[in-house]
Protein backbone atom coordinates (compact mmCIF):
# COMPACT_ATOMS: atom_id res chain seq x y z
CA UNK A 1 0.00 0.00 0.00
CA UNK A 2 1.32 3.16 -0.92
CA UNK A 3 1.24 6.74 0.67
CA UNK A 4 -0.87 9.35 -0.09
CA UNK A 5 0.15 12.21 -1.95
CA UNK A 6 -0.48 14.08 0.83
CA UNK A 7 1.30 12.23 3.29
CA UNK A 8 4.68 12.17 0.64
CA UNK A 9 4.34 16.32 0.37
CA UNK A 10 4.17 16.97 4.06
CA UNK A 11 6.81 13.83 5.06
CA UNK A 12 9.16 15.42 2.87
CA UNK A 13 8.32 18.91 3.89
CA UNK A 14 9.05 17.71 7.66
CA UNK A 15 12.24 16.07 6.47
CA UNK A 16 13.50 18.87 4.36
CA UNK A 17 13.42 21.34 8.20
CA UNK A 18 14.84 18.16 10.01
CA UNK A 19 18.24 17.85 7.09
CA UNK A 20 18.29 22.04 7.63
CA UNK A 21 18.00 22.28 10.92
CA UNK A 22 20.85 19.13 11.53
CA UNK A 23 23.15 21.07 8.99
CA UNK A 24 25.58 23.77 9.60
CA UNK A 25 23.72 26.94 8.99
CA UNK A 26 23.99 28.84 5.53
CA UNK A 27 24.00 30.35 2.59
CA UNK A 28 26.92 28.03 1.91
CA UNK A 29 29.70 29.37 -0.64
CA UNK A 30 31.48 27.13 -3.66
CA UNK A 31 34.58 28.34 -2.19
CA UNK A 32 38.12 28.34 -3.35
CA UNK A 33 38.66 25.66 -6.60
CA UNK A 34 42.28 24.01 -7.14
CA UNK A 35 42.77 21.29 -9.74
CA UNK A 36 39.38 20.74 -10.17
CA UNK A 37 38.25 20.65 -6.63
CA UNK A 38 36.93 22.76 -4.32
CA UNK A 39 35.51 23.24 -0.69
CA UNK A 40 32.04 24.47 0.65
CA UNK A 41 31.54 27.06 3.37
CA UNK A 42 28.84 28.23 5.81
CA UNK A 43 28.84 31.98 6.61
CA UNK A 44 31.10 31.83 9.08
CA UNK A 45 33.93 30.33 6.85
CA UNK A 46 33.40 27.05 8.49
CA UNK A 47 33.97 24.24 6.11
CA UNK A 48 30.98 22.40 5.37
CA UNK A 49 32.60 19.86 3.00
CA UNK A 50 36.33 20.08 1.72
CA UNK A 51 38.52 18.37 -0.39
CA UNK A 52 41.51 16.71 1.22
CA UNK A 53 43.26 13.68 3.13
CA UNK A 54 40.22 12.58 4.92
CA UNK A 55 37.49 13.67 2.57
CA UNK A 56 36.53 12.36 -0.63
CA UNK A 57 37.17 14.64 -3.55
CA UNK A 58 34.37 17.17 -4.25
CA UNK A 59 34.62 18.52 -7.54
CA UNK A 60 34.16 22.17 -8.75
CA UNK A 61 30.41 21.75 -10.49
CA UNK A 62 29.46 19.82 -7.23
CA UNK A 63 30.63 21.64 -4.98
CA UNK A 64 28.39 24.68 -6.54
CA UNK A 65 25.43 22.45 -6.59
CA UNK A 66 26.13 21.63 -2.80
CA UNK A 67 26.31 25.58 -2.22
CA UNK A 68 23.56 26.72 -3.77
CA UNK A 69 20.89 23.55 -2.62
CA UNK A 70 22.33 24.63 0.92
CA UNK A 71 19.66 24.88 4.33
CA UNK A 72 19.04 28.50 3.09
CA UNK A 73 16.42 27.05 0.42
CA UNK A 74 14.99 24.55 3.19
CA UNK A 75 11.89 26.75 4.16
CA UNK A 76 11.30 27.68 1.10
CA UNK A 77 11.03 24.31 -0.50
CA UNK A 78 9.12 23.12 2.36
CA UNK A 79 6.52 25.68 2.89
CA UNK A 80 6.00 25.27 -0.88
CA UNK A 81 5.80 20.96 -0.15
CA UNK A 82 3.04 22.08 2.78
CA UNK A 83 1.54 24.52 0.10
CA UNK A 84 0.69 22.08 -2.18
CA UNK A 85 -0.23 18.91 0.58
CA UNK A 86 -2.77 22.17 1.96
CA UNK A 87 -4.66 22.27 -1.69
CA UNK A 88 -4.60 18.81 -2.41
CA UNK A 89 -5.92 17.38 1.22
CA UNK A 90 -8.89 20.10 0.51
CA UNK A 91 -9.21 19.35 -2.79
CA UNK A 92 -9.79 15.45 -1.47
CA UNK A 93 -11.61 16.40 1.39
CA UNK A 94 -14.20 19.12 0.16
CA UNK A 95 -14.56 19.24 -3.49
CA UNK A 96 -13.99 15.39 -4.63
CA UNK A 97 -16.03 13.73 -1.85
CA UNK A 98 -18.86 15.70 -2.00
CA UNK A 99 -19.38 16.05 -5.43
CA UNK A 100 -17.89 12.70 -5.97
CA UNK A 101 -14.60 13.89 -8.82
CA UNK A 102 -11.88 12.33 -9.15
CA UNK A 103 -8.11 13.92 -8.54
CA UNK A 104 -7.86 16.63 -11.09
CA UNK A 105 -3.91 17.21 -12.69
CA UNK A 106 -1.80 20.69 -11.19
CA UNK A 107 1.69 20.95 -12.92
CA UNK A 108 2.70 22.74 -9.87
CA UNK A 109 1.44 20.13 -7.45
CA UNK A 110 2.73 17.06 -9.76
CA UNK A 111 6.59 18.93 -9.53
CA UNK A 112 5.87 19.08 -5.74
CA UNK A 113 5.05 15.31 -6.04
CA UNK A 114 8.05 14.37 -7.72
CA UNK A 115 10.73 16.66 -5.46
CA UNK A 116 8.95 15.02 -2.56
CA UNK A 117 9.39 11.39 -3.70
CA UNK A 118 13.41 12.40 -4.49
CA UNK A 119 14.14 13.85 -1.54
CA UNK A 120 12.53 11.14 0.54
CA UNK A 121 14.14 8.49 -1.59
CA UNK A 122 17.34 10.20 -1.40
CA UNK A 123 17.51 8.97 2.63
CA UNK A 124 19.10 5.44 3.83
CA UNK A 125 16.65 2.99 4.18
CA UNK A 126 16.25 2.38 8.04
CA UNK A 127 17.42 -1.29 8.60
CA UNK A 128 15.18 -3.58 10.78
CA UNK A 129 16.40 -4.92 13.96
């Protein structure tokens, strides 16, 4: 059985605050690139991921995705994530039960969808004890 939509929006939406709030605070920098690597920093100059000795390698174009999907977007993405898990429960709950419709298609909700399912799937899978 799987979730509901609504359950996937708002689970991820909860997850996306949890990952930000865990993570050292931003906006995170691409910060300074040598031989194709570079480091990222929080505001404070604080490395958030480097390359060197004990980390792995994390190249330049990386390194700028890393920066700019930093916790600074986190309540943004997630208030959008509650947005659209908001419409859709009403949707379910006032206009297709009582007139009896089925889910209509939203591009914007459908995106939501999918960046929900990602960013859940993008966790470990919790092993059973």
């Amino acid at each position: 059985m799987s979730e509901s939509p609504v359950s996937v929006l708002r689970d991820a939406a909860t997850l996306i605050r949890r990952l930000a709030a865990e993570a050292t605070p931003g906006p995170w920098r691409a910060g300074i690139e040598i031989q194709g690597a570079a480091d990222v920093t929080g505001p404070g100059g604080e490395k958030v991921c480097q390359d060197g000795i004990d980390w792995p390698v994390v190249t330049v174009p990386n390194a700028r995705w890393i920066a700019a999907m930093g916790p600074q977007l986190a309540d943004h993405i997630a208030a959008w994530l509650d947005h659209e898990a908001a419409a859709l429960d009403e949707w379910i709950n006032v206009y297709a039960l009582q007139r009896g419709l089925g889910e209509r298609s939203n591009p914007a909700r459908d995106n939501a969808l999918a960046l929900a399912k990602a960013v859940l799937a993008s966790q470990p899978v919790p092993t059973k004890e």
